[in-house]
C-alpha atoms as a PDB file:
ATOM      1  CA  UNK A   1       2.777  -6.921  46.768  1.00  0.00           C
ATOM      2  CA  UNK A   2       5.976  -6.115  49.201  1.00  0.00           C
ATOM      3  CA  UNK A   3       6.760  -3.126  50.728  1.00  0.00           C
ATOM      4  CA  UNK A   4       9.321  -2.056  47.779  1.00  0.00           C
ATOM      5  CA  UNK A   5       6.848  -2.664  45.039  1.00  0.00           C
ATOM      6  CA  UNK A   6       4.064  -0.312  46.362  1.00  0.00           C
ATOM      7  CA  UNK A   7       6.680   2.340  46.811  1.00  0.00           C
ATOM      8  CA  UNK A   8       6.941   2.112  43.067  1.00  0.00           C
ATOM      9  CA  UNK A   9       5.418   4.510  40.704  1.00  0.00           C
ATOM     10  CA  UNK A  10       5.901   2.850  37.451  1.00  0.00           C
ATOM     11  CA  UNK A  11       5.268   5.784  34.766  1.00  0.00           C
ATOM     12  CA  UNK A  12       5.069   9.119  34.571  1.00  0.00           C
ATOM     13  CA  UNK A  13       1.382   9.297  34.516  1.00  0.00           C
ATOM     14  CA  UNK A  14       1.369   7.461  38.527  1.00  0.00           C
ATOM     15  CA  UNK A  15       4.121  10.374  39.232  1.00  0.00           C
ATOM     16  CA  UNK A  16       1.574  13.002  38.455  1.00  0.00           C
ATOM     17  CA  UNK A  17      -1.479  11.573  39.930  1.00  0.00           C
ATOM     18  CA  UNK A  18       0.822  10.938  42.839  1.00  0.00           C
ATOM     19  CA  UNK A  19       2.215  14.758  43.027  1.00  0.00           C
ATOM     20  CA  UNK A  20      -1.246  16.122  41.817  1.00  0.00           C
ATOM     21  CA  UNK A  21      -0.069  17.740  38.979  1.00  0.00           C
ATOM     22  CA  UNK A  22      -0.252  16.869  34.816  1.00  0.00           C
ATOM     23  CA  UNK A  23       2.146  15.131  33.278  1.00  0.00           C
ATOM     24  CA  UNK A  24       3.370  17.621  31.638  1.00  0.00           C
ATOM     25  CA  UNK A  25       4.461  19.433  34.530  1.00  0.00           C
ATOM     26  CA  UNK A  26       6.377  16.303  35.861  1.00  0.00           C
ATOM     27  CA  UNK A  27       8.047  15.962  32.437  1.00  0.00           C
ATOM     28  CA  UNK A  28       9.283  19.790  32.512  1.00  0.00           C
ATOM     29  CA  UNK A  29      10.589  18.773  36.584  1.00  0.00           C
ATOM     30  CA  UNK A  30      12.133  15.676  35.119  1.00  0.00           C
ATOM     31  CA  UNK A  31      13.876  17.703  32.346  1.00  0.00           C
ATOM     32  CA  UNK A  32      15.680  20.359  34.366  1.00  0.00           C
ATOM     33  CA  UNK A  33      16.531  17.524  36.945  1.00  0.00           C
ATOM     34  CA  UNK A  34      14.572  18.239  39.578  1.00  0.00           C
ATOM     35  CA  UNK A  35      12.523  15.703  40.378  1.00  0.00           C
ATOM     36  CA  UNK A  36      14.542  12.185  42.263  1.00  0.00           C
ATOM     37  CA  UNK A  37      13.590   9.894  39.198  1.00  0.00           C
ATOM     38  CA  UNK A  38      15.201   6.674  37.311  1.00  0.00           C
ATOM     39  CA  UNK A  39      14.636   4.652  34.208  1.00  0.00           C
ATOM     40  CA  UNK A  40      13.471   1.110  34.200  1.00  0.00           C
ATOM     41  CA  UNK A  41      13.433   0.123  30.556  1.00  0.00           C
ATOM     42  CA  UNK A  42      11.722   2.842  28.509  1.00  0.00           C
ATOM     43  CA  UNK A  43       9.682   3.800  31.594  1.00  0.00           C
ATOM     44  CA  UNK A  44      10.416   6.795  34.266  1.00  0.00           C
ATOM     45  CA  UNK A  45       9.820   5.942  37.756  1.00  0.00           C
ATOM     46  CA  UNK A  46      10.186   6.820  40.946  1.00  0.00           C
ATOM     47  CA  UNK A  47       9.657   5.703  44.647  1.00  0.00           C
ATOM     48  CA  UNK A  48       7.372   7.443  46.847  1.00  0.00           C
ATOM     49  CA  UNK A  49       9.708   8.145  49.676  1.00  0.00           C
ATOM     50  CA  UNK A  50      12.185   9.254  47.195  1.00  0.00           C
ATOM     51  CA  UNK A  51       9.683  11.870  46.413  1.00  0.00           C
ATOM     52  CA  UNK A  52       8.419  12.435  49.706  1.00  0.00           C
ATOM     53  CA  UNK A  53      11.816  13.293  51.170  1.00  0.00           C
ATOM     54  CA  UNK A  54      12.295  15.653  48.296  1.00  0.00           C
ATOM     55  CA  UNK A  55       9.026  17.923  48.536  1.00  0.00           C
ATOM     56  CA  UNK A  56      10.733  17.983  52.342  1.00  0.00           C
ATOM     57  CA  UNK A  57      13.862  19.032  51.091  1.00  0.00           C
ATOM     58  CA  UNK A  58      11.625  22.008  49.066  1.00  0.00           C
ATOM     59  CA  UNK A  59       9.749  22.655  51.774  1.00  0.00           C
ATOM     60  CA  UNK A  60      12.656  23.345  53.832  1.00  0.00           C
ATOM     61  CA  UNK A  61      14.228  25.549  51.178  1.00  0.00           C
ATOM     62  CA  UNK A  62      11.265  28.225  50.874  1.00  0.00           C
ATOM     63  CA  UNK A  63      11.208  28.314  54.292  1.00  0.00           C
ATOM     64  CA  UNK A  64      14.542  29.739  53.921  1.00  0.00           C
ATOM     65  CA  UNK A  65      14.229  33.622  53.674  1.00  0.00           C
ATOM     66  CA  UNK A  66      15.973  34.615  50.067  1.00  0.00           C
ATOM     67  CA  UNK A  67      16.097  30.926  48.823  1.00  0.00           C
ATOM     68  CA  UNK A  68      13.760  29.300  46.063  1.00  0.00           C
ATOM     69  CA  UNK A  69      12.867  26.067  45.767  1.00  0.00           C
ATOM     70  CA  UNK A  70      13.942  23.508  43.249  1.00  0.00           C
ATOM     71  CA  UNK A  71      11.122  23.714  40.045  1.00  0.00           C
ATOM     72  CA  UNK A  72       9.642  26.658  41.120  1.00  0.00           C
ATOM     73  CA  UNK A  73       9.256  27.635  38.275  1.00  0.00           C
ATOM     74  CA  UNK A  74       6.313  25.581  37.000  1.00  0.00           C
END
């Protein structure tokens, strides 16, 4: 497996497990845009440092007196 292809998650079921939350959760995220995500095929996917440097960027944000976070709503 290279480097590129285990920072794959194929599916939005390996998203969730990945995030630790239920897919329906990463569906609603996906919906309003929030979540760094792209389409091979049918499928939803997403890279792990994709999604790493975005809970970063969310981090960062609430740390920010008077700013939410992206999908804080959930």
């Amino acid at each position: 497996m290279t480097e590129s292809e285990a920072d794959l998650l194929y599916g939005v079921p390996a998203i969730a497990e990945h995030l630790n939350l239920r897919e329906r959760q990463v569906y609603h995220l996906i919906s309003k845009g929030h979540l760094p995500t792209f389409k091979l095929g049918d499928r939803v996917c997403a890279r792990r440092s994709s999604l790493a440097s975005w809970l970063a960027d969310q981090e960062a944000a609430a740390r920010v007196e008077g700013r939410k976070p992206e999908g804080d709503d959930i």
